[in-house]
N, C-alpha and C. Protein backbone atom coordinates (compact mmCIF):
# COMPACT_ATOMS: atom_id res chain seq x y z
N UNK A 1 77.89 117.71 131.32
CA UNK A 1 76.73 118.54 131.04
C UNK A 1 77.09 120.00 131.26
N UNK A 2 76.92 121.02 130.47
CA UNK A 2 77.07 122.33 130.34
C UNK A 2 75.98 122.96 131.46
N UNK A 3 76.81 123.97 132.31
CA UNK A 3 76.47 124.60 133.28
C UNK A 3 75.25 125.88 132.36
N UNK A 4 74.55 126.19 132.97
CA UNK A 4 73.88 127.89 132.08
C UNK A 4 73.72 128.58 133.52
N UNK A 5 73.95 130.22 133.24
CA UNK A 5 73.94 131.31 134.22
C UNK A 5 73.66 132.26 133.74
N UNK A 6 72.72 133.04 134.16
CA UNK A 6 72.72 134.10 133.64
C UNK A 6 74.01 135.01 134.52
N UNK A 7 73.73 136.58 133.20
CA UNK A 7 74.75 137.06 133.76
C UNK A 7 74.85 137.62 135.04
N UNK A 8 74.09 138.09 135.64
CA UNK A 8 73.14 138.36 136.79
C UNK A 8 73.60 137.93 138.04
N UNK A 9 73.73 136.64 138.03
CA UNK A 9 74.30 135.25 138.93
C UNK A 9 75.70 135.04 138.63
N UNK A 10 76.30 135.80 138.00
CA UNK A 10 77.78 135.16 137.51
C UNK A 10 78.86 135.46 138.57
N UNK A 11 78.78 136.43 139.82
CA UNK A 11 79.51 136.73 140.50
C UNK A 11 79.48 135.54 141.42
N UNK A 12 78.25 135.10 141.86
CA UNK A 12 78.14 133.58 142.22
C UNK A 12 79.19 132.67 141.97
N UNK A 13 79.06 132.09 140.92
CA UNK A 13 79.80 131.56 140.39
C UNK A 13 81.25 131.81 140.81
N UNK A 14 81.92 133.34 140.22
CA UNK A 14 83.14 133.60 140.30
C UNK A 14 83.86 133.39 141.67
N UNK A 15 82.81 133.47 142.89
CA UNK A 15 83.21 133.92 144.06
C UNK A 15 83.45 132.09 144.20
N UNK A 16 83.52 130.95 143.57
CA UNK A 16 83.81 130.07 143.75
C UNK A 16 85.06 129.23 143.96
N UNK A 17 85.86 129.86 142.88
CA UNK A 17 86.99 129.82 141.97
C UNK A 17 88.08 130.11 143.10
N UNK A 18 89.56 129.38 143.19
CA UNK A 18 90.14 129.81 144.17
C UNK A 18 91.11 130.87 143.43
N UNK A 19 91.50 131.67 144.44
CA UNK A 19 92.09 132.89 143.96
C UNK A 19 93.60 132.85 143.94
N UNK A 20 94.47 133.74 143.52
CA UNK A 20 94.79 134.11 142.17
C UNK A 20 94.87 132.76 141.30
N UNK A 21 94.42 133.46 140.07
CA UNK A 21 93.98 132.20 139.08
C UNK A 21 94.36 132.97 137.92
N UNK A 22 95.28 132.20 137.02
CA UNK A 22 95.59 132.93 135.45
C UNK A 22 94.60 132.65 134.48
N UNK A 23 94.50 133.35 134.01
CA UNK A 23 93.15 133.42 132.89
C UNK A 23 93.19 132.48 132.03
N UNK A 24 94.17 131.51 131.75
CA UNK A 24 94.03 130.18 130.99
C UNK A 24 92.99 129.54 131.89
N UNK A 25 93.73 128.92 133.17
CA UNK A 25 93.30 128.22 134.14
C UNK A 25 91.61 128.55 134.24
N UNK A 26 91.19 129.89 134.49
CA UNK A 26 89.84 130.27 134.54
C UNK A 26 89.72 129.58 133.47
N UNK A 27 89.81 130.06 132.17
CA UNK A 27 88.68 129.99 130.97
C UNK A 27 88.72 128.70 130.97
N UNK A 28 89.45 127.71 131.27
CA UNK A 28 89.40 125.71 131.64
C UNK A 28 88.22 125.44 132.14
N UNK A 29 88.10 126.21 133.82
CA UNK A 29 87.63 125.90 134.34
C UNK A 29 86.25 126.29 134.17
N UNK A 30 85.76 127.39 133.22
CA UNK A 30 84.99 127.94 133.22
C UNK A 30 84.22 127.62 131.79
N UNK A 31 84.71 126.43 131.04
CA UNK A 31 84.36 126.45 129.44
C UNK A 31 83.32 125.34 129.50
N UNK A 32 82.75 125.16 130.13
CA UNK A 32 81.67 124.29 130.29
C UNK A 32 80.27 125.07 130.91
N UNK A 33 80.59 126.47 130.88
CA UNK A 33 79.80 127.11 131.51
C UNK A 33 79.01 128.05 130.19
N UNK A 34 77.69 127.85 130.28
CA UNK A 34 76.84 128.78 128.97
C UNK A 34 76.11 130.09 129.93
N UNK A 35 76.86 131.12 129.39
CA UNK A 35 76.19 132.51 129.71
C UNK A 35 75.59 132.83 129.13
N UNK A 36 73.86 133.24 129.99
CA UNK A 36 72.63 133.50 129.40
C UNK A 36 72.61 135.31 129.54
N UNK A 37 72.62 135.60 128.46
CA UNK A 37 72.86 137.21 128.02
C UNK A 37 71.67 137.94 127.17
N UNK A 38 71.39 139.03 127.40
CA UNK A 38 70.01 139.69 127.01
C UNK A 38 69.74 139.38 125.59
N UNK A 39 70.56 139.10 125.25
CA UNK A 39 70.14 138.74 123.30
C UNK A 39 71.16 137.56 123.36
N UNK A 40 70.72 136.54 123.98
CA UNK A 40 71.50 134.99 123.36
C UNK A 40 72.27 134.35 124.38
N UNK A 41 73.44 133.33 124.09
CA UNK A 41 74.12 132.69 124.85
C UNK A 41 75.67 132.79 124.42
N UNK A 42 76.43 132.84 125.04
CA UNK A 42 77.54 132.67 124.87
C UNK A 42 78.54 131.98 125.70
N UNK A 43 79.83 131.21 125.59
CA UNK A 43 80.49 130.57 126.70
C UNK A 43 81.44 131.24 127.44
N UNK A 44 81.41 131.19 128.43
CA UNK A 44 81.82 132.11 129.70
C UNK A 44 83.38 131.91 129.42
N UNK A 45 83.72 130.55 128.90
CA UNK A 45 85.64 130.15 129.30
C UNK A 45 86.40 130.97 128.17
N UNK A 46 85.12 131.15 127.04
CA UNK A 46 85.90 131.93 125.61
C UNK A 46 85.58 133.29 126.00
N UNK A 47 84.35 133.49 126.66
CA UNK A 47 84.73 135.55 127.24
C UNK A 47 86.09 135.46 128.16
N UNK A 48 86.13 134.88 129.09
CA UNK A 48 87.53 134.77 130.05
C UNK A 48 88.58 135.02 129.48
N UNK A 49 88.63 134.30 128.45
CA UNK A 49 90.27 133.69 127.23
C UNK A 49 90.22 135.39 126.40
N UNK A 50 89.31 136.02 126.29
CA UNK A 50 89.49 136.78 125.57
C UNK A 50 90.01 138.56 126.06
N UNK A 51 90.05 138.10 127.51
CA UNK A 51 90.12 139.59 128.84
C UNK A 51 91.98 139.57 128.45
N UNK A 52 91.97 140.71 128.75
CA UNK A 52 93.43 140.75 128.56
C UNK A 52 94.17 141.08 129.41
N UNK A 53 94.34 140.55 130.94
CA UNK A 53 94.41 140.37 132.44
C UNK A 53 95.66 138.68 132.15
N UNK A 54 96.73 138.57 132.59
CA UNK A 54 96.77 137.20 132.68
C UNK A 54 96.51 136.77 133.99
N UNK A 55 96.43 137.31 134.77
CA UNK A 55 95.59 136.84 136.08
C UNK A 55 95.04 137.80 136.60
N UNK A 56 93.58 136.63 137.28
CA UNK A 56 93.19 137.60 138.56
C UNK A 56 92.49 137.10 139.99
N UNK A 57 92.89 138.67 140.84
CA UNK A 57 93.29 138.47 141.95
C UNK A 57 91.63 137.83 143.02
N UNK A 58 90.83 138.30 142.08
CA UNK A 58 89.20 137.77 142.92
C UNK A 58 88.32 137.82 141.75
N UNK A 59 87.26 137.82 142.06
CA UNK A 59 86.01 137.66 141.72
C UNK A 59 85.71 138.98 140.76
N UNK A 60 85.73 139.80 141.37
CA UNK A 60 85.90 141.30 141.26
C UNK A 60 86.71 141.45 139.80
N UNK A 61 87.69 141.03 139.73
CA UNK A 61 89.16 140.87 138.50
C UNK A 61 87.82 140.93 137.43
N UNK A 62 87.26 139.51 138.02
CA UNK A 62 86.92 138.99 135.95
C UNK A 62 85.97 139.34 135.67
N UNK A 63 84.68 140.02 136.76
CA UNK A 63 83.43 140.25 136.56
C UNK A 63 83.62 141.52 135.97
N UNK A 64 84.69 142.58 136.33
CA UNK A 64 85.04 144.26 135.78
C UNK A 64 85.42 143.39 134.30
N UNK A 65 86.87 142.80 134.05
CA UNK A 65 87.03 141.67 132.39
C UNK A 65 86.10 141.51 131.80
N UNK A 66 85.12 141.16 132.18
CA UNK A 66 84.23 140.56 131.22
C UNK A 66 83.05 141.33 130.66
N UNK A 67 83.09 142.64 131.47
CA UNK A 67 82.45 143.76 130.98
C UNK A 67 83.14 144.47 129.59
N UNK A 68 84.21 144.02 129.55
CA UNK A 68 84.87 144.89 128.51
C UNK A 68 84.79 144.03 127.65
N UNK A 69 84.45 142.82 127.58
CA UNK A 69 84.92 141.78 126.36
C UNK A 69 83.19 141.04 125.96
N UNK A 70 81.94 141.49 126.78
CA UNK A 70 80.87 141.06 126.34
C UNK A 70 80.65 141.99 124.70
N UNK A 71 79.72 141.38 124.23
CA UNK A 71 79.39 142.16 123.11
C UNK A 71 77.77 143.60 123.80
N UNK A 72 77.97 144.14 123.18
CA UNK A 72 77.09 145.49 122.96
C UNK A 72 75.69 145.17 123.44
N UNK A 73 74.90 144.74 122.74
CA UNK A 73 73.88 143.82 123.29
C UNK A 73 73.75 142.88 124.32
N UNK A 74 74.52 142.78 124.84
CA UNK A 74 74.78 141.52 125.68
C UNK A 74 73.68 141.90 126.98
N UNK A 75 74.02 142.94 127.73
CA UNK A 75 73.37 143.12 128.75
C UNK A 75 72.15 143.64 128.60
N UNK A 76 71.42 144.35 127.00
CA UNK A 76 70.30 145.29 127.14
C UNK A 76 69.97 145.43 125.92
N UNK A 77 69.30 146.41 125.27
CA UNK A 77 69.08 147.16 124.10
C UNK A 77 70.09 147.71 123.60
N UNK A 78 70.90 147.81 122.59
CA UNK A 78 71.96 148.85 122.23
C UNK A 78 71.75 150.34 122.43
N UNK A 79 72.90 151.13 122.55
CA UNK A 79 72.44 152.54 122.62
C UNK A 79 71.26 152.88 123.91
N UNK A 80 71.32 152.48 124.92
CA UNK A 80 70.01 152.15 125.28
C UNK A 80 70.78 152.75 126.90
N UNK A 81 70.02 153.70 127.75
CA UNK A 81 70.54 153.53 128.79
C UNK A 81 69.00 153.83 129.80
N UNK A 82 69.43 153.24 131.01
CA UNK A 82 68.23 153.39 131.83
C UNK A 82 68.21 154.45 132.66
N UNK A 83 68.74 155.90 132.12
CA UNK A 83 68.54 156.84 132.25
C UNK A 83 68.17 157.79 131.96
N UNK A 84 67.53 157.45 130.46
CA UNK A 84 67.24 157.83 129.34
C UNK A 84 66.17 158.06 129.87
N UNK A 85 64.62 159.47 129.75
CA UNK A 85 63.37 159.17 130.17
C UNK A 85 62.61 159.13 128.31
């Protein structure tokens, strides 16, 4: 049965995982997992597979990774910042 998380909760998760771990190994362990993202779902083991890190050293590693490899929308409104008045 497929895990769901939002992204929110995902450090949770990460802080699970034993450390150093190569990013194959993550995205294995992690491809059963559905990330719930501001516009939709996507699977956490294919964002992992797609960071371009071959390992990392904590939690910290993949949660900064996976900021770079979500899509645009993922976390909010596009173009959109909450600093904006």
């Amino acid at each position: 049965m497929a895990r769901k998380i939002k992204f929110s909760d995902v450090s949770t998760l990460l802080n699970e995982i034993e450390y150093p771990i190569r990013r194959t190994t993550a995205a294995e362990e992690l491809s059963d997992v559905r990330l719930i993202l501001a516009d939709g779902e996507t699977n956490l083991g294919k964002l992992v597979s797609k960071t371009s890190r071959d390992s990392f050293e904590s939690a910290a590693d993949i949660t900064s990774e996976l900021h770079n490899v979500l899509p645009r929308e993922a976390v909010g409104d596009p173009y959109q910042s909450e600093g904006d008045a």
